[in-house]
Protein backbone atom coordinates (compact mmCIF):
# COMPACT_ATOMS: atom_id res chain seq x y z
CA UNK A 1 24.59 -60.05 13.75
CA UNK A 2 21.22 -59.76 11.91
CA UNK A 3 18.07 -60.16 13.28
CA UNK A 4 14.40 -60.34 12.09
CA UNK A 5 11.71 -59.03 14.52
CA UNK A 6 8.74 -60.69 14.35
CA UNK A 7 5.55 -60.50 16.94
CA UNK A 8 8.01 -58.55 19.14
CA UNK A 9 10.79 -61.27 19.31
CA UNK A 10 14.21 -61.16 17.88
CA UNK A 11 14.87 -64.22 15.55
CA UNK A 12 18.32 -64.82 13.94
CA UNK A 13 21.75 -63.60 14.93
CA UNK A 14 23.16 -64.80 11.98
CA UNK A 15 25.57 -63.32 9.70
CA UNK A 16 23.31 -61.50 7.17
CA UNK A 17 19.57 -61.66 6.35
CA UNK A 18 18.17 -60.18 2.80
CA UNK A 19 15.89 -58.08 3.74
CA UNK A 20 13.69 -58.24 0.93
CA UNK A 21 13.33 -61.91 1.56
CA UNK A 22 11.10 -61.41 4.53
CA UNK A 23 7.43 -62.80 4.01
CA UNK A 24 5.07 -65.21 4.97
CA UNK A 25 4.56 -68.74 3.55
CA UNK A 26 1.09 -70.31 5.03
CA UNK A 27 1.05 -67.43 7.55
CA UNK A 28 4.75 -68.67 9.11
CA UNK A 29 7.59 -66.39 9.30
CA UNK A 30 10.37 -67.20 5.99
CA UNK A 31 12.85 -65.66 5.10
CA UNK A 32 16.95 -65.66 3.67
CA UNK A 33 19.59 -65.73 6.19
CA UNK A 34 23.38 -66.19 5.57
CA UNK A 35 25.55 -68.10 8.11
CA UNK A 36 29.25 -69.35 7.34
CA UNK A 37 29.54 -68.29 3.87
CA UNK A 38 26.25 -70.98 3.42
CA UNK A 39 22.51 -69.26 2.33
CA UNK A 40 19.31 -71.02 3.45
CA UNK A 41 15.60 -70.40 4.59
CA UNK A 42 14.54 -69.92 7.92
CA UNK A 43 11.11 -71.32 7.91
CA UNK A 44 8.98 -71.10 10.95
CA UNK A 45 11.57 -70.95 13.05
CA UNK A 46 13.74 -74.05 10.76
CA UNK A 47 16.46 -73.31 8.71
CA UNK A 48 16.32 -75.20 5.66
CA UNK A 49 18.58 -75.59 2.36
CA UNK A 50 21.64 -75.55 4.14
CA UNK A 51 23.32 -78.21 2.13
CA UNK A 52 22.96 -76.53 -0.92
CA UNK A 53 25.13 -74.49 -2.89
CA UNK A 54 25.67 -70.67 -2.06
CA UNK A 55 23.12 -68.35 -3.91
CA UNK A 56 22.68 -65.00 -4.79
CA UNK A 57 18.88 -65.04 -3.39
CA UNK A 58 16.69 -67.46 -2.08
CA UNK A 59 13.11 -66.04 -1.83
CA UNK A 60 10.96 -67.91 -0.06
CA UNK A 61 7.62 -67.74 -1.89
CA UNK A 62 3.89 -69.54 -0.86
CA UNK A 63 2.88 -71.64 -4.00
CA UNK A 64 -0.04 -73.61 -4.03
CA UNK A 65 0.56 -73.03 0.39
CA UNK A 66 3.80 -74.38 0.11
CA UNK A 67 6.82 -73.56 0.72
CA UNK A 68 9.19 -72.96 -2.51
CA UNK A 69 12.48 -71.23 -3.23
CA UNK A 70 15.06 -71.37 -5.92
CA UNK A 71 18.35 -73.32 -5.03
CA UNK A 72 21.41 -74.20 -6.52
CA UNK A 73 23.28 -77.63 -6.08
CA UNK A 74 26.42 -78.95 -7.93
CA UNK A 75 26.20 -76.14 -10.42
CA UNK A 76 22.42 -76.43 -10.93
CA UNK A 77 19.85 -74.43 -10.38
CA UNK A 78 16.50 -76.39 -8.81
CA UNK A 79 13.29 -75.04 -7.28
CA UNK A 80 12.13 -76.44 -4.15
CA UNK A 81 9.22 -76.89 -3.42
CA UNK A 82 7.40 -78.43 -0.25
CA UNK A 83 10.97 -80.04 0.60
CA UNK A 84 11.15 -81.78 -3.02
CA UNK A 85 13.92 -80.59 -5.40
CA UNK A 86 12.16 -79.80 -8.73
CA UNK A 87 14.17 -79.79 -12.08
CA UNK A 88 16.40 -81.48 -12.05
CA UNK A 89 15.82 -82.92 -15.40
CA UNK A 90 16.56 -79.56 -16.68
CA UNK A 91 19.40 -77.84 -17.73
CA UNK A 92 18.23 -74.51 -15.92
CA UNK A 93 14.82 -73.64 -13.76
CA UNK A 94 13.84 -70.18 -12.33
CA UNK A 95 11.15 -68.06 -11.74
CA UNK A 96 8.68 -70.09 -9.81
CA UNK A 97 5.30 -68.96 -9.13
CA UNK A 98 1.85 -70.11 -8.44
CA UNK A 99 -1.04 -70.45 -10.99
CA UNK A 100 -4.30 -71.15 -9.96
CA UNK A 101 -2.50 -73.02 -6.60
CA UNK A 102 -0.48 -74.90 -9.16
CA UNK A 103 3.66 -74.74 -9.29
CA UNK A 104 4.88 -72.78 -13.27
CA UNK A 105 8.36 -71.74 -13.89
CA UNK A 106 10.93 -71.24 -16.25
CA UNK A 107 12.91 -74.02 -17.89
CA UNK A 108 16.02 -74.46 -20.30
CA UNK A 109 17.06 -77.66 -21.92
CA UNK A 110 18.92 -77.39 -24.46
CA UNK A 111 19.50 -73.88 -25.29
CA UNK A 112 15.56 -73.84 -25.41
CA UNK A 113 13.44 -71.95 -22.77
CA UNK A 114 10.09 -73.27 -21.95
CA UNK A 115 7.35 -72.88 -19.56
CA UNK A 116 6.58 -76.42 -17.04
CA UNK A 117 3.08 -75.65 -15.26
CA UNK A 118 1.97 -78.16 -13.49
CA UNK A 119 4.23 -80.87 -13.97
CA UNK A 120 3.56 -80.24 -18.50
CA UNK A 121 5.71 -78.65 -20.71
CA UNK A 122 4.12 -75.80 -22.46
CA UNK A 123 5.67 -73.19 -24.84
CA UNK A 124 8.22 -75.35 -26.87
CA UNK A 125 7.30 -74.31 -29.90
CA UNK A 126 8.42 -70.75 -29.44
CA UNK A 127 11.58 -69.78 -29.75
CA UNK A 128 11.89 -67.90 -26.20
CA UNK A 129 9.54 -67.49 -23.59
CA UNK A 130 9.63 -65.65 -20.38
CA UNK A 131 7.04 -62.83 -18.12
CA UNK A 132 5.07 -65.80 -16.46
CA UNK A 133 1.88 -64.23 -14.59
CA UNK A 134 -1.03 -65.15 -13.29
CA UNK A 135 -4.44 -63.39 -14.30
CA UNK A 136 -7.27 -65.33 -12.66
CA UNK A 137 -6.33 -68.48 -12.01
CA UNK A 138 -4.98 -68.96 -15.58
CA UNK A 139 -0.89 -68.88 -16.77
CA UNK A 140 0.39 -65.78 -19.18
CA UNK A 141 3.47 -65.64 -20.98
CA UNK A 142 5.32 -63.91 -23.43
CA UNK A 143 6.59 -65.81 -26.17
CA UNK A 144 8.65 -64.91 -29.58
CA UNK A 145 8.40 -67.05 -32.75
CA UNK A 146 10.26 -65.46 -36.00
CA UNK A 147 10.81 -62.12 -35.15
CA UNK A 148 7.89 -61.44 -33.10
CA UNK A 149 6.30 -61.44 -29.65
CA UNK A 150 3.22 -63.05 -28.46
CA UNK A 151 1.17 -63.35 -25.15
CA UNK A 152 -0.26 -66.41 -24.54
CA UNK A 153 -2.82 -66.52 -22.31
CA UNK A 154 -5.00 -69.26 -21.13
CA UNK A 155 -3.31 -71.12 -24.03
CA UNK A 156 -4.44 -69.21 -26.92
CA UNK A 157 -1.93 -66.88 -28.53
CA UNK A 158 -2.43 -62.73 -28.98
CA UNK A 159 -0.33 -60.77 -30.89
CA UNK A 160 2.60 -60.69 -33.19
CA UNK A 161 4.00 -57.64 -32.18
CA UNK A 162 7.74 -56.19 -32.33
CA UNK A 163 7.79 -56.07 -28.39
CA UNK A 164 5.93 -56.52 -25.46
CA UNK A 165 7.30 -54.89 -22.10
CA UNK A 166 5.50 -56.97 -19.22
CA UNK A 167 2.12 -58.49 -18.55
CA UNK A 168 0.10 -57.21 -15.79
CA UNK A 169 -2.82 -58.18 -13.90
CA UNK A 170 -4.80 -55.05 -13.63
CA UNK A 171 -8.07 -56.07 -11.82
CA UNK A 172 -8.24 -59.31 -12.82
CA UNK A 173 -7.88 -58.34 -16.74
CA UNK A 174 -5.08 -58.97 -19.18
CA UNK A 175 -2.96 -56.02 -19.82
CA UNK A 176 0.30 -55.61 -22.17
């Protein structure tokens, strides 16, 4: 049995937690645990997302003081966020984060991977785009268009180089 220790009392005894899960959503105890073959969030003391499918990881993350993890249900990924399910117009969503206390991810429709921030499409025009970060406040991405890579950031578009590794807030400041 598995266990998380928090404020000096054990919580689980269930099959398997992931122990990188482990964090705080709104300053409440979250976290992955496994029970009967069947992953779900343990949630201030709740366990949610039990009747979806099993995942390989669902990190419970604070956006916008929610609480939002990936999920999967009839072969589908979704993101959930403050108990809605989010995507499901989509072929594929992942990667959620907050911007500026607003939901972004990751979406594919179509073959075609976009960015969604904030309930709008952005980044259709590229041909890929992925590395979503915030940097202030404001959404960054990578994108490529013909051959080359571009950040976008604050929805104006730097570059055209041959790659780009990551984005990283350093300080508050841009940096590729």
């Amino acid at each position: 049995e598995w266990y998380v220790v928090y404020d000096g009392q054990e919580i689980g005894g269930y099959d398997e937690i992931f122990g990188f899960s482990v964090t705080a959503v709104q300053d409440k105890l979250a976290f992955q645990a496994t029970e009967d073959g069947k992953d779900f969030i343990v949630y201030d003391g709740q366990e949610i997302g039990k009747e979806y499918d099993p995942y390989s990881t669902l990190i419970p993350l604070d956006i916008a003081g929610k609480l939002t993890f990936d999920a999967k249900k009839d072969g589908k990924t979704l993101i959930i966020h403050d108990g809605k399910e989010v995507g499901e117009e989509y072929d594929a969503v992942i990667f959620p984060i907050d911007v500026g206390g607003k939901l972004a991810f990751q979406a594919n429709k179509d073959d075609k991977w976009f960015i969604v921030y904030d309930g709008q499409e952005i980044g259709k025009e590229y041909d890929l785009t992925n590395d979503l970060v915030d940097i202030n406040g404001k959404l960054a991405f990578q994108a490529k268009k013909d051959d080359e890579w571009y950040v976008v950031y604050d929805g104006q578009e730097i570059g055209g180089y041959d790659e780009i590794f990551y984005i990283v807030n350093v300080g508050g400041k841009l940096s590729f």
